[in-house]
N, C-alpha and C. Protein backbone atom coordinates (compact mmCIF):
# COMPACT_ATOMS: atom_id res chain seq x y z
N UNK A 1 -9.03 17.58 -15.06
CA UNK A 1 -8.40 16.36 -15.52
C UNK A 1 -6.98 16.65 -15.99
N UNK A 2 -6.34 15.75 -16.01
CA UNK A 2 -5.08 15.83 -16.14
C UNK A 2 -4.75 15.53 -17.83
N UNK A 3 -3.40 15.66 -18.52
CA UNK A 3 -3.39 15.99 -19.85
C UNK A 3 -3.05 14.23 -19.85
N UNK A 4 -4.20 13.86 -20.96
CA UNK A 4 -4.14 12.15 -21.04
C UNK A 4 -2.61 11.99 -21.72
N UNK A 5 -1.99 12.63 -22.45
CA UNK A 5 -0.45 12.36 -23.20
C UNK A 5 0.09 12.48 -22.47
N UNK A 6 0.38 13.57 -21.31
CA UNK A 6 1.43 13.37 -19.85
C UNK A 6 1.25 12.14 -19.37
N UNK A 7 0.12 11.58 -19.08
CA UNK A 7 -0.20 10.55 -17.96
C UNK A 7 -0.03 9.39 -18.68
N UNK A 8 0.36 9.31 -20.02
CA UNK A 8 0.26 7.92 -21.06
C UNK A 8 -0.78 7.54 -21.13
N UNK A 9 -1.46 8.26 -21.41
CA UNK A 9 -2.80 8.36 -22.41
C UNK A 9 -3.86 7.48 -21.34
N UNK A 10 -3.37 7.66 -20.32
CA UNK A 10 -4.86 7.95 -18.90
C UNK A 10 -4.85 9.25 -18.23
N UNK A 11 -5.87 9.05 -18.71
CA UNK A 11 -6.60 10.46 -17.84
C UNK A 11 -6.75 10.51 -16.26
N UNK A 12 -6.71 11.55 -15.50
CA UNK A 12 -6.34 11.56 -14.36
C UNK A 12 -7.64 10.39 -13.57
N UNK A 13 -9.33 10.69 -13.68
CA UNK A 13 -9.81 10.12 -12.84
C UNK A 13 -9.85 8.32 -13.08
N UNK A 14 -9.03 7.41 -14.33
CA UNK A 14 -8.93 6.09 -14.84
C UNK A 14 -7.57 6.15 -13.80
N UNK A 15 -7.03 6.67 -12.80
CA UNK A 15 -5.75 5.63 -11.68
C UNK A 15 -4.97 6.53 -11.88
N UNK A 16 -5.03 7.94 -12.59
CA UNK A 16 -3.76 8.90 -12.14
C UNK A 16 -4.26 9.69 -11.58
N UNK A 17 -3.50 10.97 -10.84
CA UNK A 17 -4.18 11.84 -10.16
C UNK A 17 -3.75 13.02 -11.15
N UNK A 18 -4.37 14.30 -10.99
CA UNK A 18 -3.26 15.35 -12.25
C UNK A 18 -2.15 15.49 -11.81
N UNK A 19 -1.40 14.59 -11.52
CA UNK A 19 0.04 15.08 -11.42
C UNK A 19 0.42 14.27 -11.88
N UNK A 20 -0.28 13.06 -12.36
CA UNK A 20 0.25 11.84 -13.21
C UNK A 20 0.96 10.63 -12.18
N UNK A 21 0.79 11.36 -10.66
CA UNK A 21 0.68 9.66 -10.03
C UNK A 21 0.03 9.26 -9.89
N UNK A 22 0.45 8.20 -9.59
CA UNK A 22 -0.63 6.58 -9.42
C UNK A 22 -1.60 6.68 -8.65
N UNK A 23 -3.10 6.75 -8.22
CA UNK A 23 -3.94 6.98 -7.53
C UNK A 23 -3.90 6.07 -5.98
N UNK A 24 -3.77 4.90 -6.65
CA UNK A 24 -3.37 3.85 -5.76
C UNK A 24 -2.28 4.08 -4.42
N UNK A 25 -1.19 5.00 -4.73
CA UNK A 25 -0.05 5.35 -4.01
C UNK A 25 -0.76 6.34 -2.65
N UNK A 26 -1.43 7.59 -3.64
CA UNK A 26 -1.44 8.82 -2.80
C UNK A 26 -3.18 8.54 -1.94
N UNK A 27 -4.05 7.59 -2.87
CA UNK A 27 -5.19 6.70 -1.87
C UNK A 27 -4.77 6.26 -0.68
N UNK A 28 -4.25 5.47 -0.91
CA UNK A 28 -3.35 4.88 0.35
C UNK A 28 -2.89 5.07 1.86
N UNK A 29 -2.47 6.70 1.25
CA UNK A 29 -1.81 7.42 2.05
C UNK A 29 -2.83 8.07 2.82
N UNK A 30 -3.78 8.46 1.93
CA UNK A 30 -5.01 9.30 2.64
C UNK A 30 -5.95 7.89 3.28
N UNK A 31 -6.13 7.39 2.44
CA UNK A 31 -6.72 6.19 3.90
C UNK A 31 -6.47 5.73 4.88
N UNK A 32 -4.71 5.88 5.16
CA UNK A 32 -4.28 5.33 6.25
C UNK A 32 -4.01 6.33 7.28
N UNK A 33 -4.52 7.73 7.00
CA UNK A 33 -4.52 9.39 7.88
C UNK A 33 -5.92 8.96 8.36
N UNK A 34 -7.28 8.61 7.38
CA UNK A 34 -8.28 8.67 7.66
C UNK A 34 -8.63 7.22 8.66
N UNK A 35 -7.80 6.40 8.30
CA UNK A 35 -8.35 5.65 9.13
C UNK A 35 -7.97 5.10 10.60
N UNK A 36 -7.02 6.44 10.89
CA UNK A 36 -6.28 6.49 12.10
C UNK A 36 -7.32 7.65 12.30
N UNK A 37 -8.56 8.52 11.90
CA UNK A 37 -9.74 9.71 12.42
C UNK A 37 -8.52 11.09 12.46
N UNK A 38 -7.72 10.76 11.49
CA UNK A 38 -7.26 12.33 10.67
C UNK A 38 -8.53 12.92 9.74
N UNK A 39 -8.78 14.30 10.03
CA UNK A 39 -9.99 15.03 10.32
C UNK A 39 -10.15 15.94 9.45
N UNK A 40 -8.97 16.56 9.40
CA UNK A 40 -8.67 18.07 9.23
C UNK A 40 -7.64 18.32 8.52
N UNK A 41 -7.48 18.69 7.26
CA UNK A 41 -5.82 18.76 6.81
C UNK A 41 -5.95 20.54 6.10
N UNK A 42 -4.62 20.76 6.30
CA UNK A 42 -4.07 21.63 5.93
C UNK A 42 -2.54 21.71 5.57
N UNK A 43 -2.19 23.25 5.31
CA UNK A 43 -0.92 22.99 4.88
C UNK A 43 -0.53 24.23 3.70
N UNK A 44 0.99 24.68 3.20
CA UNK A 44 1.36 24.47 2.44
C UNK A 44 1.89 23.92 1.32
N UNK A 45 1.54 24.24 -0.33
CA UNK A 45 1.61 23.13 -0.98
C UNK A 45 3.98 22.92 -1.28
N UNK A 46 3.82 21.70 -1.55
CA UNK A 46 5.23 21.04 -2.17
C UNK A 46 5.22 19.83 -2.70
N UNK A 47 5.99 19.53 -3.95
CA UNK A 47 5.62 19.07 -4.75
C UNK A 47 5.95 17.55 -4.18
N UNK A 48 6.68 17.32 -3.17
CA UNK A 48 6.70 15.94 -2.70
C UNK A 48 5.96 15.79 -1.88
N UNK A 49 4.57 16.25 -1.26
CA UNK A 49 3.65 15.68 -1.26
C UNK A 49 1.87 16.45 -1.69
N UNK A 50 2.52 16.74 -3.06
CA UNK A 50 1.45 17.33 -3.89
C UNK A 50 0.44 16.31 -4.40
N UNK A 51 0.72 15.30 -4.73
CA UNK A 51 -0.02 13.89 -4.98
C UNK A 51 -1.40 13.54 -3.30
N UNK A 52 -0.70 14.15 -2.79
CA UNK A 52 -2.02 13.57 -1.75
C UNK A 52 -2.20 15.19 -0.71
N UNK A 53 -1.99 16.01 -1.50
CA UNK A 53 -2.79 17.21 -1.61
C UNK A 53 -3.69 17.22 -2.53
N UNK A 54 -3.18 16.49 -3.51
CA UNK A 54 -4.69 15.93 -4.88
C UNK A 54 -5.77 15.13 -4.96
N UNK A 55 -5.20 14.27 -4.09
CA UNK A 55 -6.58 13.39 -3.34
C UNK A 55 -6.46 14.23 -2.15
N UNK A 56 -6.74 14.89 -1.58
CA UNK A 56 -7.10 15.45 -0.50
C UNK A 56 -8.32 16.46 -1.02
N UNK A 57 -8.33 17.43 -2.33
CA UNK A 57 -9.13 18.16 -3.16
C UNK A 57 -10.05 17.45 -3.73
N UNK A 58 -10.20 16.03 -3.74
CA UNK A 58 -11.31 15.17 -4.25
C UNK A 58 -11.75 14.60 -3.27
N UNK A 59 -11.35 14.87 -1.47
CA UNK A 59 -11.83 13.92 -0.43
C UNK A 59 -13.02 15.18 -0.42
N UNK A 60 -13.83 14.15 0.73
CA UNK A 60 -14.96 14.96 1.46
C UNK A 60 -14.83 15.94 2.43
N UNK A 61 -12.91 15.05 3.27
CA UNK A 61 -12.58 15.88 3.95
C UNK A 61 -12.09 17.13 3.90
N UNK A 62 -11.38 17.05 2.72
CA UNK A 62 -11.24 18.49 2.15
C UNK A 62 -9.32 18.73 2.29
N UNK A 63 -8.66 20.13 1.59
CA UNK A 63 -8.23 20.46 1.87
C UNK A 63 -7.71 22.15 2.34
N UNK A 64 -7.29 22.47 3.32
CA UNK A 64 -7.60 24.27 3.41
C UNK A 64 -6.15 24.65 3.51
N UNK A 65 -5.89 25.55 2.49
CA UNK A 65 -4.59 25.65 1.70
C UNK A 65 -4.43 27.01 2.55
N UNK A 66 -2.92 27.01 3.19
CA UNK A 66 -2.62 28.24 3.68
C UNK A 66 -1.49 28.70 3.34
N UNK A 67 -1.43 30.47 3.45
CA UNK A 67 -0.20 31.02 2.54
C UNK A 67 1.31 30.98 3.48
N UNK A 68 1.29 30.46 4.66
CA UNK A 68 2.65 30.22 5.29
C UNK A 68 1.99 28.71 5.86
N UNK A 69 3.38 28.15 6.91
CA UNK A 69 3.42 27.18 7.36
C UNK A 69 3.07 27.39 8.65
N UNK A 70 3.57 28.37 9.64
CA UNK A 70 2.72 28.65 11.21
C UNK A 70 1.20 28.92 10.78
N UNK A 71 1.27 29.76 9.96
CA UNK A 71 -0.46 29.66 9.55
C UNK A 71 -1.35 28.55 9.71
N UNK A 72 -0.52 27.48 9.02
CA UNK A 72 -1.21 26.39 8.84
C UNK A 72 -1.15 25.21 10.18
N UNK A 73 -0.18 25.65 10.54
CA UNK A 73 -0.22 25.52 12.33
C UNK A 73 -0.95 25.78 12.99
N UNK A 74 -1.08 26.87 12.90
CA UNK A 74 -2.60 27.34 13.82
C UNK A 74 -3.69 27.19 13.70
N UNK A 75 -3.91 27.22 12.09
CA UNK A 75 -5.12 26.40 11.79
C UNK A 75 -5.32 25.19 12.31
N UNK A 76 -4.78 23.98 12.53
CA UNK A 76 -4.74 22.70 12.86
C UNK A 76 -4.76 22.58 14.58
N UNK A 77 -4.09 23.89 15.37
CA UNK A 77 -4.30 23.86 16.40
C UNK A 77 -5.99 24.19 17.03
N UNK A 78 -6.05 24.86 15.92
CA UNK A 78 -7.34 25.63 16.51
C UNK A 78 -8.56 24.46 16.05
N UNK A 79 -8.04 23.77 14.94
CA UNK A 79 -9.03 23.00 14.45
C UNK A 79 -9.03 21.83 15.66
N UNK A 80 -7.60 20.81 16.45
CA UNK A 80 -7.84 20.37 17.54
C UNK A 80 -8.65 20.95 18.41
N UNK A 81 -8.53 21.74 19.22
CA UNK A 81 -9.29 22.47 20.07
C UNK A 81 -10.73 22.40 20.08
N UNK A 82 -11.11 22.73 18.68
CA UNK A 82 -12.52 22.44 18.36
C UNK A 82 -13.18 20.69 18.08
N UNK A 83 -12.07 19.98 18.38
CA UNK A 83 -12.59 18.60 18.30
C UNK A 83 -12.07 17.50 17.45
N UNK A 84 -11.49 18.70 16.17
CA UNK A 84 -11.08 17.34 15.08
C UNK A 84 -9.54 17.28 15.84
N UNK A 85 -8.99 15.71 14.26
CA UNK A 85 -7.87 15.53 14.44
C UNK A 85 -6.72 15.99 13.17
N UNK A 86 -6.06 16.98 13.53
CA UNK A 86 -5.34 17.58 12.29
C UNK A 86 -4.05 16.92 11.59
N UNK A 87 -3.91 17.16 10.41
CA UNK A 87 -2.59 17.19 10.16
C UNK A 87 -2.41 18.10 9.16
N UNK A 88 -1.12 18.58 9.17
CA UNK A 88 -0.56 19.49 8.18
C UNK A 88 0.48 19.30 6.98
N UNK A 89 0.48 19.78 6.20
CA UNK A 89 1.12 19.20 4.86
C UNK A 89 1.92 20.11 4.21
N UNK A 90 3.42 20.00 4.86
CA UNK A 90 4.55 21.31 4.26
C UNK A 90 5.41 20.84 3.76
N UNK A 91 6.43 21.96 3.51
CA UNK A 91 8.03 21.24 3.12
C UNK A 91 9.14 21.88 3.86
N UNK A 92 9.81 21.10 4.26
CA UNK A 92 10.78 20.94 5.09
C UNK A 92 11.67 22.53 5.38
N UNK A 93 11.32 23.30 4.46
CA UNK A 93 12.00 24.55 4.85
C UNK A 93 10.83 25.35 5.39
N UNK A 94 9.49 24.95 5.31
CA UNK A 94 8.28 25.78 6.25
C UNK A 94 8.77 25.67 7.68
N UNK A 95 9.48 24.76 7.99
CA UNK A 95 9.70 24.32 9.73
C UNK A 95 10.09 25.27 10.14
N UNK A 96 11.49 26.31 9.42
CA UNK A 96 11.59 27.65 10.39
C UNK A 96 10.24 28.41 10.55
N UNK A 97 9.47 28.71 10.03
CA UNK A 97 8.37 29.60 10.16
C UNK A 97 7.79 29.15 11.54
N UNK A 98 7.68 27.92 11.25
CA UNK A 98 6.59 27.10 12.11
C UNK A 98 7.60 26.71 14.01
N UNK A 99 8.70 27.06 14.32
CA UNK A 99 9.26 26.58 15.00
C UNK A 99 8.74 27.26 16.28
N UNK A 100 8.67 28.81 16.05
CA UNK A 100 7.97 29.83 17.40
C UNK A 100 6.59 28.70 17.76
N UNK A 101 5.78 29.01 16.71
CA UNK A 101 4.66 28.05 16.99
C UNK A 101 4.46 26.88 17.41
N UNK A 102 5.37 26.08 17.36
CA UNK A 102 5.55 25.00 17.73
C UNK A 102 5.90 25.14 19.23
N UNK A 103 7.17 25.86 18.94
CA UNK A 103 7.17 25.51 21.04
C UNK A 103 6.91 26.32 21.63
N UNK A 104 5.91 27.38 21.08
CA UNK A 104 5.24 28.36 22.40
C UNK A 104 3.92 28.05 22.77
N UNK A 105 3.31 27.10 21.63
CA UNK A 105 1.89 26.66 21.58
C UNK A 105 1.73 25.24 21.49
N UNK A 106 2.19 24.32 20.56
CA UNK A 106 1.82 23.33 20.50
C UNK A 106 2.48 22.56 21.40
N UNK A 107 3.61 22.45 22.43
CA UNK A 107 4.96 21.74 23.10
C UNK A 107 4.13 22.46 24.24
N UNK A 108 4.25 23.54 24.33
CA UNK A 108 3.65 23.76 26.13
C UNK A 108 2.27 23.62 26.24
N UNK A 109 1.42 23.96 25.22
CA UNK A 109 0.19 23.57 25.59
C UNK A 109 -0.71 22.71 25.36
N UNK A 110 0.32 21.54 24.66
CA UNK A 110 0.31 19.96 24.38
C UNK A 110 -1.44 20.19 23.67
N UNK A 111 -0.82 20.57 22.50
CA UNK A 111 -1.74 20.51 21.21
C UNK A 111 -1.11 19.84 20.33
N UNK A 112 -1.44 18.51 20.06
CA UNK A 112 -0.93 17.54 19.08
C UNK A 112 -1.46 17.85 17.62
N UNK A 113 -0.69 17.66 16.27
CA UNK A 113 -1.28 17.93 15.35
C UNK A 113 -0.23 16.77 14.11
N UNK A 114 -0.43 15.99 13.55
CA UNK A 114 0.72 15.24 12.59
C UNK A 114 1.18 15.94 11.52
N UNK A 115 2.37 16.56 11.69
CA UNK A 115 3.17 17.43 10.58
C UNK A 115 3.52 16.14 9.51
N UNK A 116 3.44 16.84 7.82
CA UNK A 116 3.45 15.66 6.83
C UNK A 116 4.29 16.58 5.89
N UNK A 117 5.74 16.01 6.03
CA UNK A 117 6.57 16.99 5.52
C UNK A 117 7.53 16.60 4.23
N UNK A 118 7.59 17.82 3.41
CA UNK A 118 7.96 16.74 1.96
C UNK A 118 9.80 17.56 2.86
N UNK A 119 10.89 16.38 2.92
CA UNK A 119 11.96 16.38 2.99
C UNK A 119 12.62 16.29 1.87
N UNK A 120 13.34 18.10 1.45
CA UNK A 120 13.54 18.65 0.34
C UNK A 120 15.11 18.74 0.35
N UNK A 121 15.89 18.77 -0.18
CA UNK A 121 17.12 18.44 0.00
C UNK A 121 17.83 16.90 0.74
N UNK A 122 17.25 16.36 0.67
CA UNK A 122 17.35 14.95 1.22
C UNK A 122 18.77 14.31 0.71
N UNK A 123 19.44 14.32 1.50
CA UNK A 123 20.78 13.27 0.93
C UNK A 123 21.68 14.22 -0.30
N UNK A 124 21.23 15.46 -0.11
CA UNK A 124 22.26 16.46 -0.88
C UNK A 124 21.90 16.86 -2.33
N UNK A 125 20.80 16.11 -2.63
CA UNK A 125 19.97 16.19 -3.79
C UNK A 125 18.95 17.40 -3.73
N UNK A 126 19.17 18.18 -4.40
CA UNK A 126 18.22 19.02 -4.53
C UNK A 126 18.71 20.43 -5.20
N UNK A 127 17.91 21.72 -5.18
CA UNK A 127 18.22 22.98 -5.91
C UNK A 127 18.96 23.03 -4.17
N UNK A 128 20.36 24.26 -4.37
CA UNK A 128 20.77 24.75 -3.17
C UNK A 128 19.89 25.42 -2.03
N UNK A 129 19.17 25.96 -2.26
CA UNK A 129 18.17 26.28 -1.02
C UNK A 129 17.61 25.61 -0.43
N UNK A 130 17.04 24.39 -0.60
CA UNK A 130 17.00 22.97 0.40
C UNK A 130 17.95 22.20 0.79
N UNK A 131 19.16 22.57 0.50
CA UNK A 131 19.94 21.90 1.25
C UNK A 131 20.29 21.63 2.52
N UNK A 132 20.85 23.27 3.38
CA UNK A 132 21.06 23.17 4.67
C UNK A 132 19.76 22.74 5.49
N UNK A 133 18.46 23.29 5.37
CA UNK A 133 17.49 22.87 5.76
C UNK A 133 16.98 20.68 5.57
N UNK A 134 17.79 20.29 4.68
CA UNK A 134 17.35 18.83 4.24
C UNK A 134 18.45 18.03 5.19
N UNK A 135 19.77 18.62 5.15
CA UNK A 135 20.73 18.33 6.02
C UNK A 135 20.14 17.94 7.08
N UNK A 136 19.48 19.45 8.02
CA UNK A 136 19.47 19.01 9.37
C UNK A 136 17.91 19.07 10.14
N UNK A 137 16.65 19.14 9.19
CA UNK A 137 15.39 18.91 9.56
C UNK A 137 14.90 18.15 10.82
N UNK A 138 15.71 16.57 10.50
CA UNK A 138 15.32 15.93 11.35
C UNK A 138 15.76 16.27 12.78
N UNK A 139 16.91 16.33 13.11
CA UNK A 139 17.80 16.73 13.70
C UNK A 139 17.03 17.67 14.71
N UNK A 140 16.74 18.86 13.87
CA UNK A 140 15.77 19.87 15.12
C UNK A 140 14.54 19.83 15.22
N UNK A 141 14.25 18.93 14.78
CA UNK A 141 12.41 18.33 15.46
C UNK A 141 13.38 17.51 15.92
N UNK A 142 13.71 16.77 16.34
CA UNK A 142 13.77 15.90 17.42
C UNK A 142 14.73 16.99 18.56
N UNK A 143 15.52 17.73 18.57
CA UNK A 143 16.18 18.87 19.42
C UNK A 143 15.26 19.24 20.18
N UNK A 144 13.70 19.48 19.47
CA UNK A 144 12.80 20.39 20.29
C UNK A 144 11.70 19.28 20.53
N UNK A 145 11.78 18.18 20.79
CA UNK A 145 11.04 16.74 21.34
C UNK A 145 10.16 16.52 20.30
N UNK A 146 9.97 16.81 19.27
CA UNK A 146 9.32 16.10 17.70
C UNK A 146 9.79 14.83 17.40
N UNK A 147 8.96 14.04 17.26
CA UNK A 147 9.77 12.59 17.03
C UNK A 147 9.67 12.47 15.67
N UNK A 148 10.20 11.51 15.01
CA UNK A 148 10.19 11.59 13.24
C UNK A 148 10.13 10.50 12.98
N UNK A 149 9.21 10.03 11.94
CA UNK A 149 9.33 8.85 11.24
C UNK A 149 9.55 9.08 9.50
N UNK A 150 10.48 8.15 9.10
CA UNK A 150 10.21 8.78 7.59
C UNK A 150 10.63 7.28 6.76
N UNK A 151 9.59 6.74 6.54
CA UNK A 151 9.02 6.03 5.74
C UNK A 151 8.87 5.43 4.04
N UNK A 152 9.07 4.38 3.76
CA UNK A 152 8.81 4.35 2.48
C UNK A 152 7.43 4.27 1.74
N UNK A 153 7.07 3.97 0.75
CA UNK A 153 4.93 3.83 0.44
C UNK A 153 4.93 3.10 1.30
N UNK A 154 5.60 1.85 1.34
CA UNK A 154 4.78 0.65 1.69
C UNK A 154 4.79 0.45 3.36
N UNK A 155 5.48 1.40 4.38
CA UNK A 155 5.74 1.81 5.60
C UNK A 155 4.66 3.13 6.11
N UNK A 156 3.94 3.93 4.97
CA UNK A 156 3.71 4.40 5.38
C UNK A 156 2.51 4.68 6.30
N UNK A 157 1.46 3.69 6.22
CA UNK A 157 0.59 3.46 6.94
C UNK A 157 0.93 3.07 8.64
N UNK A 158 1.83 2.18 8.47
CA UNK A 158 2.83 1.82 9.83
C UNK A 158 2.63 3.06 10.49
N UNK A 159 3.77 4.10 9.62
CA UNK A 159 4.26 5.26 10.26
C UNK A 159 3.07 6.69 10.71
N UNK A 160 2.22 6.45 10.04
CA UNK A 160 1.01 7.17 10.45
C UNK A 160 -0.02 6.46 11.95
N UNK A 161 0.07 4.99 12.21
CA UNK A 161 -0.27 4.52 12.83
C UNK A 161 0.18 4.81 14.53
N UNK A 162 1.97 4.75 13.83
CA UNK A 162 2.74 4.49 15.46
C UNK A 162 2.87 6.23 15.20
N UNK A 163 2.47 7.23 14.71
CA UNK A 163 2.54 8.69 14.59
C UNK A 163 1.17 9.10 15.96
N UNK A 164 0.97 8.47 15.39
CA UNK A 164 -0.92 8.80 15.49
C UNK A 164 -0.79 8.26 17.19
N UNK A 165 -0.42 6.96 17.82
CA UNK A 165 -0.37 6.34 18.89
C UNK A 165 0.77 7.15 19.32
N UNK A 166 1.47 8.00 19.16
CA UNK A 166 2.54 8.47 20.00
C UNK A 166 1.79 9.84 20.35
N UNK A 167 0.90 10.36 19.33
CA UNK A 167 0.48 11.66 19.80
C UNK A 167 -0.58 11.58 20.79
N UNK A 168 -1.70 10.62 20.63
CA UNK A 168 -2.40 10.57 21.42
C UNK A 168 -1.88 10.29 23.12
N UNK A 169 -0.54 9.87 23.08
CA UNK A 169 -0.05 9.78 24.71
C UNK A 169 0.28 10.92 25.15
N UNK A 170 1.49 11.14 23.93
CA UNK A 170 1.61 12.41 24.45
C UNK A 170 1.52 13.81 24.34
N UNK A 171 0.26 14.06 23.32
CA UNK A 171 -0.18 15.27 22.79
C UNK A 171 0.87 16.45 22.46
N UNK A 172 1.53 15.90 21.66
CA UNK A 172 2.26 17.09 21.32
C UNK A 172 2.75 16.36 19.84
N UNK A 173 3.01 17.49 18.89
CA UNK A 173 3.52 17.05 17.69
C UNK A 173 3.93 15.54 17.36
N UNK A 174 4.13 15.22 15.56
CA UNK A 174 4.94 14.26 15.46
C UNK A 174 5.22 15.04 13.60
N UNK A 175 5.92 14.20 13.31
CA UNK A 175 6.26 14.34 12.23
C UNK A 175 6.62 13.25 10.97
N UNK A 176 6.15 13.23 10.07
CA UNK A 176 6.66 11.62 9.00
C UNK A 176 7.31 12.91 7.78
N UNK A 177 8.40 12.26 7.90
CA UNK A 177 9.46 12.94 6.72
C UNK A 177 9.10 12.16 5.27
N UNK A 178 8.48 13.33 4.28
CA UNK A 178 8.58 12.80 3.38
C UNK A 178 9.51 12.76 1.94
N UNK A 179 10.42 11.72 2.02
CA UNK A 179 11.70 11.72 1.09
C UNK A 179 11.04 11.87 -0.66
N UNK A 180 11.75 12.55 -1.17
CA UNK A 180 11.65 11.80 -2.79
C UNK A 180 11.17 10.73 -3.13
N UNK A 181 9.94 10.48 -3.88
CA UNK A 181 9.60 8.89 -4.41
C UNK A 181 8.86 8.61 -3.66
N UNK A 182 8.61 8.74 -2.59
CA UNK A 182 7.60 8.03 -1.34
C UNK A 182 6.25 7.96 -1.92
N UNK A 183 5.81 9.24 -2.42
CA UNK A 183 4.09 9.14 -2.40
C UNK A 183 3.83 9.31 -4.13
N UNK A 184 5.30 8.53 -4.94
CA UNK A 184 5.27 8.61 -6.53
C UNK A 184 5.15 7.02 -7.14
């Protein structure tokens, strides 16, 4: 449970999650993965989308926490393969890790998986080490045929929807950028 004086004196399972957002927000988010038959999540953790890594630890579906970002790539590939439908949950500077993996495995051998990425340096805001990476994220997922959607709360079901319908055509990645505030 979360500390009831952080959260203004609610406790995490009365509508906050322990991070002291709104349950309602980061629910949402996970219902609208689940109800597009998102299966499988993984990922590295970041704190812009740590809120529905928290409902993800109270789903049934679970979450399986990995110590890099291709890691967690492969996990999700391998977990397609075997039937489910994955998505992964990083931050925007995991993408170098994950880029070999991406186009030696998932782009040529059209293994779709929905990357759910907290976009860290966004608009110049941030500690300096997310910057150059927040600059130009989008930019090289779409360079290497990643399409991007990046969404506000109330878009984001949309954007998981037309995510979800773009992968199933064309089996290969997608990505929803997640800005500051989105899932708060």
């Amino acid at each position: 449970m979360g500390d009831p004086k952080r959260n203004g004196g609610v406790a995490a399972g009365a509508g906050l999650n322990e991070r002291g957002t709104p349950r309602d927000v980061s629910s949402r988010c996970l219902e609208a993965l689940k109800a597009r038959g998102f299966n499988f999540f993984t990922g590295v953790a970041d704190s812009l989308v740590a809120s529905l890594i928290d409902e993800l630890t109270l789903d049934p579906a679970g979450y399986i926490p990995a110590v890099r970002e291709d890691l967690a790539i492969g996990l999700a590939s391998g977990a397609y393969l075997a039937g489910r439908w994955p998505a992964v949950l990083m931050q925007n500077s995991g993408l170098g890790y994950c880029l070999n993996a991406l186009t030696s495995l998932n782009l040529i051998y059209k293994i779709p998986l929905l990357m759910i990425v907290g976009h860290r340096g966004h608009l110049g805001k941030d500690a300096p080490e997310h910057l150059v990476m927040g600059a130009h994220c989008e930019a090289l997922l779409k360079e290497i045929g990643i399409p991007v959607w990046r969404p506000d709360s109330a878009q984001f079901p949309e954007a998981v929807a037309q995510a979800d319908a773009w992968m199933r055509q064309e089996r290969i990645p997608a990505t929803i950028l997640i800005r500051p505030g989105v899932l708060e």
